[in-house]
N, C-alpha and C. Protein backbone atom coordinates (compact mmCIF):
# COMPACT_ATOMS: atom_id res chain seq x y z
N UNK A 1 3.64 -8.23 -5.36
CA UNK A 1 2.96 -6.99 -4.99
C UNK A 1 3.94 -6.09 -4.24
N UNK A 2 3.31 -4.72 -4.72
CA UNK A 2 5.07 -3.92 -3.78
C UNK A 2 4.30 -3.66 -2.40
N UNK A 3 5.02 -3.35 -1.72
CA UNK A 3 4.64 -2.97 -0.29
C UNK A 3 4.03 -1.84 -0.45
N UNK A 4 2.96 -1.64 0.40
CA UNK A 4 1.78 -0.80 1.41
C UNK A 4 2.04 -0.09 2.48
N UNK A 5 1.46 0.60 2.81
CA UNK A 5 1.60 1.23 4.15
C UNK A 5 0.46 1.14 5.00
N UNK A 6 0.37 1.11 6.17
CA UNK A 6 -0.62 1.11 7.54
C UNK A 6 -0.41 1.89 8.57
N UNK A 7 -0.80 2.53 9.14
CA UNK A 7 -0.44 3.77 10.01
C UNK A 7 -1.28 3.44 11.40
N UNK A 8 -1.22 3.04 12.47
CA UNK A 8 -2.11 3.56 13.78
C UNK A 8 -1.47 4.43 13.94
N UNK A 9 -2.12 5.17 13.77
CA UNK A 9 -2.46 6.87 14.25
C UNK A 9 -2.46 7.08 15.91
N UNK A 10 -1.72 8.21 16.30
CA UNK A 10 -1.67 8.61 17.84
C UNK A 10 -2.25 8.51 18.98
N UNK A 11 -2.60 7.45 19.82
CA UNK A 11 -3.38 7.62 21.27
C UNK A 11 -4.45 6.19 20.48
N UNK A 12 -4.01 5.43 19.05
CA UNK A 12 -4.79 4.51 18.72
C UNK A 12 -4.21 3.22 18.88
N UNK A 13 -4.86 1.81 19.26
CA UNK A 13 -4.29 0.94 19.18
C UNK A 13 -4.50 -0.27 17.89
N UNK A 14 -5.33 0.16 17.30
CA UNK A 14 -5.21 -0.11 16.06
C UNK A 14 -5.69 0.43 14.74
N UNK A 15 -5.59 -0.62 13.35
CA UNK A 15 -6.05 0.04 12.11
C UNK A 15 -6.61 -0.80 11.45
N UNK A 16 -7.84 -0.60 10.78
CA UNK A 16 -8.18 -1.35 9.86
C UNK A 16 -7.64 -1.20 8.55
N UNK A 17 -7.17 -2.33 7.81
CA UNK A 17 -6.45 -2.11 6.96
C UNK A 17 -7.39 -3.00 5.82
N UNK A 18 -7.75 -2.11 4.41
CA UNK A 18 -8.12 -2.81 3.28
C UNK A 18 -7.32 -3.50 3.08
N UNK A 19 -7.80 -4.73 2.08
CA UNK A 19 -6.60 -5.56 1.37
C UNK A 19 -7.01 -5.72 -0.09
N UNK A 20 -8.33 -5.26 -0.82
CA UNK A 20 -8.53 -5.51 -1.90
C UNK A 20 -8.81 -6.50 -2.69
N UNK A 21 -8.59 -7.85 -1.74
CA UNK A 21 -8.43 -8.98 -2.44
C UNK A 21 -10.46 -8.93 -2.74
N UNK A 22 -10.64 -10.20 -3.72
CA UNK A 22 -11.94 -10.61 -3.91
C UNK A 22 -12.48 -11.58 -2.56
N UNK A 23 -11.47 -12.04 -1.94
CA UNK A 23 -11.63 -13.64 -1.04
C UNK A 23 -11.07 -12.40 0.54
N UNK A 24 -11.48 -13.19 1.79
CA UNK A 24 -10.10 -12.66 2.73
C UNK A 24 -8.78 -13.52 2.60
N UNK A 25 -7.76 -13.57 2.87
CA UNK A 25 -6.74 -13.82 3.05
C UNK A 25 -6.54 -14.81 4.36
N UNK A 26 -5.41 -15.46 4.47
CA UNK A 26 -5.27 -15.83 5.53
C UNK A 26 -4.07 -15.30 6.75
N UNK A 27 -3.92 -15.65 7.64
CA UNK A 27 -2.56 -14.96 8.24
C UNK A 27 -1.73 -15.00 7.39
N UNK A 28 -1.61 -16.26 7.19
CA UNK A 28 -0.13 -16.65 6.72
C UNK A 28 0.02 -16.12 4.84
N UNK A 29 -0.94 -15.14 4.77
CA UNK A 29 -1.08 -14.81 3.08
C UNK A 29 -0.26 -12.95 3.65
N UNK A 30 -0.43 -12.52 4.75
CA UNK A 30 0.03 -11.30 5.33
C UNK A 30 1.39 -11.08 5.83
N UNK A 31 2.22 -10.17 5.20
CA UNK A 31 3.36 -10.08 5.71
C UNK A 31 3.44 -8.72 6.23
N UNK A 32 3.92 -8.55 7.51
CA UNK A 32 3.74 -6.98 7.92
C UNK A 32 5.16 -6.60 8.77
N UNK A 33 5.79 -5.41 8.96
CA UNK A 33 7.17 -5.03 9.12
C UNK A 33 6.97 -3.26 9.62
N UNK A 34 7.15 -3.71 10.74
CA UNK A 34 7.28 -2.18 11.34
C UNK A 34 8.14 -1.41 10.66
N UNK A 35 7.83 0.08 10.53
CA UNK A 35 8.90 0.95 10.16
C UNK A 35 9.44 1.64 11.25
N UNK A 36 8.86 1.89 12.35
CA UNK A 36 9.75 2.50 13.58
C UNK A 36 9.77 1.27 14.64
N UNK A 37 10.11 2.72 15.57
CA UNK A 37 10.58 1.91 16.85
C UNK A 37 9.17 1.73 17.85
N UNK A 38 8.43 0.32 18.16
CA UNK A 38 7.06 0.45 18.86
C UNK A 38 7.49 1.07 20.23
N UNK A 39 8.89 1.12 20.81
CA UNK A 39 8.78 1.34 22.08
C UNK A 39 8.27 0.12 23.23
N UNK A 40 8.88 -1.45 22.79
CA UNK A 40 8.40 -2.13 23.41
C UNK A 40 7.10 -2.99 22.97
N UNK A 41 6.41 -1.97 22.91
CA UNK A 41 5.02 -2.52 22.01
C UNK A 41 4.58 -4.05 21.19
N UNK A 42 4.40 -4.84 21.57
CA UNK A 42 3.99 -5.96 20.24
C UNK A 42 2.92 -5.76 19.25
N UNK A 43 3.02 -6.37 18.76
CA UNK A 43 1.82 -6.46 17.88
C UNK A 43 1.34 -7.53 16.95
N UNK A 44 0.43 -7.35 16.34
CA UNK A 44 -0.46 -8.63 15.99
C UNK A 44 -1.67 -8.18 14.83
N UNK A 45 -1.96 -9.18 14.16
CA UNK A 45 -3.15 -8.89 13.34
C UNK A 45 -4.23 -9.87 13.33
N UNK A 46 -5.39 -9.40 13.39
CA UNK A 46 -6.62 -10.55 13.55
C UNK A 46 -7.71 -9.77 12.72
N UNK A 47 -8.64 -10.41 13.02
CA UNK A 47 -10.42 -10.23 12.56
C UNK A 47 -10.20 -10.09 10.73
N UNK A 48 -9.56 -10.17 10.37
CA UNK A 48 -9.10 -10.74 8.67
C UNK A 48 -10.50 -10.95 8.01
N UNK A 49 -10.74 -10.71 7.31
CA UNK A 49 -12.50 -10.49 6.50
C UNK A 49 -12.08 -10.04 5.65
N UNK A 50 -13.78 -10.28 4.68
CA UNK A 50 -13.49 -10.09 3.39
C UNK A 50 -12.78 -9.23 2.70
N UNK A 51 -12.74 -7.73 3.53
CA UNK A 51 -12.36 -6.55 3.14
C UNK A 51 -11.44 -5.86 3.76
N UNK A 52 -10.72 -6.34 5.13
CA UNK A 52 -9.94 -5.69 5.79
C UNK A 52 -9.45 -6.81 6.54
N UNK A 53 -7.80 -6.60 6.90
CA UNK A 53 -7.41 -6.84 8.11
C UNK A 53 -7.38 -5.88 9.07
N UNK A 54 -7.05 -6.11 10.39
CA UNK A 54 -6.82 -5.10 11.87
C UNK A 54 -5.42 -5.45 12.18
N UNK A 55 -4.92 -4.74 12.42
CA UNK A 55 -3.62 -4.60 12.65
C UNK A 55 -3.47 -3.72 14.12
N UNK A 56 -3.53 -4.72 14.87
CA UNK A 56 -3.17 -4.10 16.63
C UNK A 56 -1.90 -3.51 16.95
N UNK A 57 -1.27 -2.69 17.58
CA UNK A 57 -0.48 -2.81 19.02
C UNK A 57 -1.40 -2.98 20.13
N UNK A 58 0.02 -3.38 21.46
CA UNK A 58 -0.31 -3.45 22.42
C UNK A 58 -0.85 -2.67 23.47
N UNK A 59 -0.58 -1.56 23.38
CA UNK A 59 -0.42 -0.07 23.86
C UNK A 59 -0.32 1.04 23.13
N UNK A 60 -1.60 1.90 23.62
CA UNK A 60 -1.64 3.04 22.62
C UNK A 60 -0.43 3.84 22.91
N UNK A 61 0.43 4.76 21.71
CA UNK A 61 1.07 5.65 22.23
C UNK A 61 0.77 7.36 21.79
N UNK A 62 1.01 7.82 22.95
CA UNK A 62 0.73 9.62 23.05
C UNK A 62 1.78 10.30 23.03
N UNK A 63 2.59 9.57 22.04
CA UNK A 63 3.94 10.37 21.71
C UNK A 63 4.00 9.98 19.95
N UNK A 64 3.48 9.65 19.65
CA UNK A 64 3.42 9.24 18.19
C UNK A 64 2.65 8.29 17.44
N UNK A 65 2.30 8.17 15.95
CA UNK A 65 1.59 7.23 15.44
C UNK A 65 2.76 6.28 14.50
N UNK A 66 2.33 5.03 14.34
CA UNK A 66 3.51 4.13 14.44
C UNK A 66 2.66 3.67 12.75
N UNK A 67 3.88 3.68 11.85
CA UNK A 67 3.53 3.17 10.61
C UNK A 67 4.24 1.62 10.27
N UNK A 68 3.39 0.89 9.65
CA UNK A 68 3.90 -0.75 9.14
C UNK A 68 3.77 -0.67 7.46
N UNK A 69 4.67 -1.29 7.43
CA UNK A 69 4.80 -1.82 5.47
C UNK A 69 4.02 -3.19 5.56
N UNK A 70 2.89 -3.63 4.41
CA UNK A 70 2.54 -4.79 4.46
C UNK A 70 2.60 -5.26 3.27
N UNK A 71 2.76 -6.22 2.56
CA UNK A 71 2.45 -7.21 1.64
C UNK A 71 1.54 -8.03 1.96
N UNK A 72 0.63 -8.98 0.38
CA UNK A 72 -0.34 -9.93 0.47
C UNK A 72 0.98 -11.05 -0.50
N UNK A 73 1.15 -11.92 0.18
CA UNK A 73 1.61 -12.92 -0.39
C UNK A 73 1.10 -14.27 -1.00
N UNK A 74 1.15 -15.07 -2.24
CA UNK A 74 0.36 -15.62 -2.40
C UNK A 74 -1.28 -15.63 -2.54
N UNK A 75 -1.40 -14.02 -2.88
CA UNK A 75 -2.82 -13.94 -3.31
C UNK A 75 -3.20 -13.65 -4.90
């Protein structure tokens, strides 16, 4: 599958992200890769369901919205 994009958007700390699959996925079926700089920031993905993952940072930022590339691997 080619890579995706995910965006939290400005002053947000996260995104729900479709995945399309028929099933949810598991972590380890998600590969995700910042495209900028978080500024420190970590991040993480949880609540994984049928139809979406969430894709957190740690801290909202009010200087920009921070985009990730994702892949579904093994789905």
């Amino acid at each position: 599958m080619t890579e995706q994009v995910a965006t939290i958007l400005l002053g947000q700390v996260f995104v729900d992200v479709p995945h399309g699959l028929s099933s949810a996925p598991t972590v380890d079926d998600i590969a995700v890769m910042p495209h900028d700089n978080l500024g420190g920031r970590s991040w993480w993905i949880d609540t994984i369901g049928a139809a979406n993952f969430r894709l957190n940072i740690s801290s909202a930022d009010g200087g920009s919205a921070h985009e990730f590339g994702y892949r579904l691997l093994n789905c």
